[in-house]
Protein backbone atom coordinates (compact mmCIF):
# COMPACT_ATOMS: atom_id res chain seq x y z
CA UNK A 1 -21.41 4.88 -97.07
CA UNK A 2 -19.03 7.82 -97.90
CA UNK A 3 -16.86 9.07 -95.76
CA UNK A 4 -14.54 12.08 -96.20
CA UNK A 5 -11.18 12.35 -95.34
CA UNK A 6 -9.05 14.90 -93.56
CA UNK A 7 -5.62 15.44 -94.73
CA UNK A 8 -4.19 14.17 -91.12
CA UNK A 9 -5.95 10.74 -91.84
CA UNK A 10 -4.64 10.20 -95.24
CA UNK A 11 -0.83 10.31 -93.74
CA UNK A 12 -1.95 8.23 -90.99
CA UNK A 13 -2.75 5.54 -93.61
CA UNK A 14 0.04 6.07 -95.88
CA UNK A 15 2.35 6.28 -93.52
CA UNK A 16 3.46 3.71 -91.39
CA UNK A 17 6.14 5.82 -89.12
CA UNK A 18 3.30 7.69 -87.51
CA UNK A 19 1.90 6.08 -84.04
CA UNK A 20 -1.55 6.32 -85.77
CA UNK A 21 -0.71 4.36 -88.72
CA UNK A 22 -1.84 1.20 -86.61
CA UNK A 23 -5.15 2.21 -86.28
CA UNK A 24 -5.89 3.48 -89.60
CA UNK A 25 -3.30 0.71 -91.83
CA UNK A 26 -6.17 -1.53 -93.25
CA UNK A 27 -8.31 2.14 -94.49
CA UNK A 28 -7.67 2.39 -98.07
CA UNK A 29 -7.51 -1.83 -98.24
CA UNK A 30 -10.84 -2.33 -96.80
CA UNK A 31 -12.38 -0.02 -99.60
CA UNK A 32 -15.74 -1.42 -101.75
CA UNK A 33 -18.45 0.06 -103.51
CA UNK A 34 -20.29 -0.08 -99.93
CA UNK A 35 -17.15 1.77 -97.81
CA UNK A 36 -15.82 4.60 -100.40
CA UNK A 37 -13.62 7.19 -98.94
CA UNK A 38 -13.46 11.23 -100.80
CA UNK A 39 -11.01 13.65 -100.53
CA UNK A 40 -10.87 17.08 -102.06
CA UNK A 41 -7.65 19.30 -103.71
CA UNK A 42 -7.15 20.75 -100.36
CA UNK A 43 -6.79 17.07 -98.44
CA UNK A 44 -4.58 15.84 -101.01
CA UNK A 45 -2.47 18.64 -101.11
CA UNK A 46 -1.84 19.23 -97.09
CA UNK A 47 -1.58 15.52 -97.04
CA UNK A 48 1.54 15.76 -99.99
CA UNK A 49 2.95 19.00 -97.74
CA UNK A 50 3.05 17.02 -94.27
CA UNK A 51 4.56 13.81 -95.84
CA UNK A 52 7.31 15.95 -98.00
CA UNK A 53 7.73 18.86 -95.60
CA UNK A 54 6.70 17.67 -92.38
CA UNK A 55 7.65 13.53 -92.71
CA UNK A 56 10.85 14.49 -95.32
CA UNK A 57 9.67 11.96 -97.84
CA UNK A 58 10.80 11.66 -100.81
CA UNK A 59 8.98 14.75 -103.06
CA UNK A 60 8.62 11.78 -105.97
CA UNK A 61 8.10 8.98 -103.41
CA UNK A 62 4.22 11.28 -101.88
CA UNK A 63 3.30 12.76 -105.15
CA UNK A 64 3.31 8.42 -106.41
CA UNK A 65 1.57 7.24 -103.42
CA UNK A 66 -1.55 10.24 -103.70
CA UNK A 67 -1.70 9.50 -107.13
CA UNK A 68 -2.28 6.48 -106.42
CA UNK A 69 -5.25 7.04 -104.22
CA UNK A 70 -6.56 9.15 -106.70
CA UNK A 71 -6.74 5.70 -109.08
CA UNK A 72 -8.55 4.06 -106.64
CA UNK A 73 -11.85 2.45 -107.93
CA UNK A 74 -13.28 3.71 -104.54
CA UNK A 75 -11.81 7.17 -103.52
CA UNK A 76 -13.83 9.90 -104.67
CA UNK A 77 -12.57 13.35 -105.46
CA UNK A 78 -14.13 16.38 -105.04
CA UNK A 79 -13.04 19.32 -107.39
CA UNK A 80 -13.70 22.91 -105.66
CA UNK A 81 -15.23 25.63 -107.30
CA UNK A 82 -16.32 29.24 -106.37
CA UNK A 83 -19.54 27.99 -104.90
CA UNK A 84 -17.28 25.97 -102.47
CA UNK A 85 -15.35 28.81 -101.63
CA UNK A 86 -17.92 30.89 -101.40
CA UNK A 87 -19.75 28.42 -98.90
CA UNK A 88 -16.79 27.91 -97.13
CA UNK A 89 -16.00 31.76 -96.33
CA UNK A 90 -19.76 31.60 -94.68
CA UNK A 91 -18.81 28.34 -92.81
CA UNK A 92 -15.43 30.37 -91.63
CA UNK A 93 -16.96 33.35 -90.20
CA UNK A 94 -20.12 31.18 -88.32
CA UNK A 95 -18.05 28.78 -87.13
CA UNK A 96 -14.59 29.91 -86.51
CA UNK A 97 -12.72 28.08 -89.09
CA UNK A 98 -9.14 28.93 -90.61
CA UNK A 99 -9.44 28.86 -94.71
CA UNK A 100 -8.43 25.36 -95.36
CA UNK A 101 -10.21 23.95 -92.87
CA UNK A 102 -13.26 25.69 -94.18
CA UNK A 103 -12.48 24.61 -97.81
CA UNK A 104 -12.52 20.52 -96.56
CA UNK A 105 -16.27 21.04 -94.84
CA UNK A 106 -17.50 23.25 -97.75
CA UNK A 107 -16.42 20.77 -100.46
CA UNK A 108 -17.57 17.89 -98.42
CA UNK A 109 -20.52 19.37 -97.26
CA UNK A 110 -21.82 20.79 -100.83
CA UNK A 111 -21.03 17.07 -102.21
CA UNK A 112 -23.25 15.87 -99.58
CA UNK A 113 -20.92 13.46 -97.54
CA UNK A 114 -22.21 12.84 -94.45
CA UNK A 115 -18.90 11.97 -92.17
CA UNK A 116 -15.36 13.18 -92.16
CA UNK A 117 -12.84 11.36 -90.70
CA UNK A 118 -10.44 14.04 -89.01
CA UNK A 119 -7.55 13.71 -86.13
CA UNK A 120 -8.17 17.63 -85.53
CA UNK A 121 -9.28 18.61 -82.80
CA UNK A 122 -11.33 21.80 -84.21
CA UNK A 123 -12.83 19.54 -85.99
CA UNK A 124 -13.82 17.33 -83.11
CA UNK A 125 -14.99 19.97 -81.24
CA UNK A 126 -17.78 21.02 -83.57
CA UNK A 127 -18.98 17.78 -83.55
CA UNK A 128 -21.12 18.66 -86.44
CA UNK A 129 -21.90 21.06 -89.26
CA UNK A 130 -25.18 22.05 -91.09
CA UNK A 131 -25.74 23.65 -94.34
CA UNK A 132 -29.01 23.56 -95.65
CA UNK A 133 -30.73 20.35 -96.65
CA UNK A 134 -27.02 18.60 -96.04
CA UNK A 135 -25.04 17.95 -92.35
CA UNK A 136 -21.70 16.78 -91.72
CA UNK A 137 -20.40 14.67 -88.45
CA UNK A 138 -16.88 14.85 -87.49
CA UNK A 139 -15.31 11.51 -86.14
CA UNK A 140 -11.99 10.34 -85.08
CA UNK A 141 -11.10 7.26 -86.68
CA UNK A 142 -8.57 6.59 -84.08
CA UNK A 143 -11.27 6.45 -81.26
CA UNK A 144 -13.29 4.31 -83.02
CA UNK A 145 -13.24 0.99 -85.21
CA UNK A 146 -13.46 1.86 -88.85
């Protein structure tokens, strides 16, 4: 299975100052062609702002460690293009979304992953998206075993 990631679980798993970090550690070790995580330009990029400007790593130190991930056998990544924008400036009006949470269901949802894995509340509160032939659950890793 395929399961997306939000930008506030990456940092949970990367980094182990957060209270989350517990709960998530083992996420990018327990990876196989079976359990493959995605992320998308806007995940990796909020993830690389909250660990530089948020966490005050090391600029070098979070630009290694994501491109890292992005090496990983068994992390997909998602480029965007206008039809993701496009979809997710529909998904922003009908569901109340700011733009870059929009941009994470849009690219997730057009590349047909069924879960993301999001701390954000928003998120959980929707519970789930649909977009024509494709739906997308939100769960919080943290409330459940992964």
């Amino acid at each position: 299975m395929m399961v997306g990631l939000d930008a506030n679980v990456i940092c949970y798993a990367v980094d182990s100052s957060y209270p989350e970090h517990e709960k998530v550690a083992d996420l990018f070790l327990n990876l196989s062609s079976e359990n493959v995580v995605a992320m998308n330009p806007t995940t990796l990029h909020e993830a690389y702002h909250t660990l530089v400007f948020g966490q005050k790593w090391v600029p070098e130190d979070a630009a290694k460690r994501l491109k890292l991930l992005l090496l990983h056998p068994y992390v997909a990544f998602f480029n965007q293009t206008k039809k993701h924008c496009n979809l997710a400036l529909t998904l922003s009006v009908q569901h109340s979304l700011g733009g870059r949470d929009a941009l994470i269901v849009a690219n997730f949802l057009a590349n047909k992953v069924p879960v993301i894995y999001t701390h954000d509340d928003e998120f959980l509160k929707l519970k789930r998206i649909t977009w024509k032939n494709s739906q997308i659950t939100f769960q919080d890793p943290l409330t459940k075993s992964i």
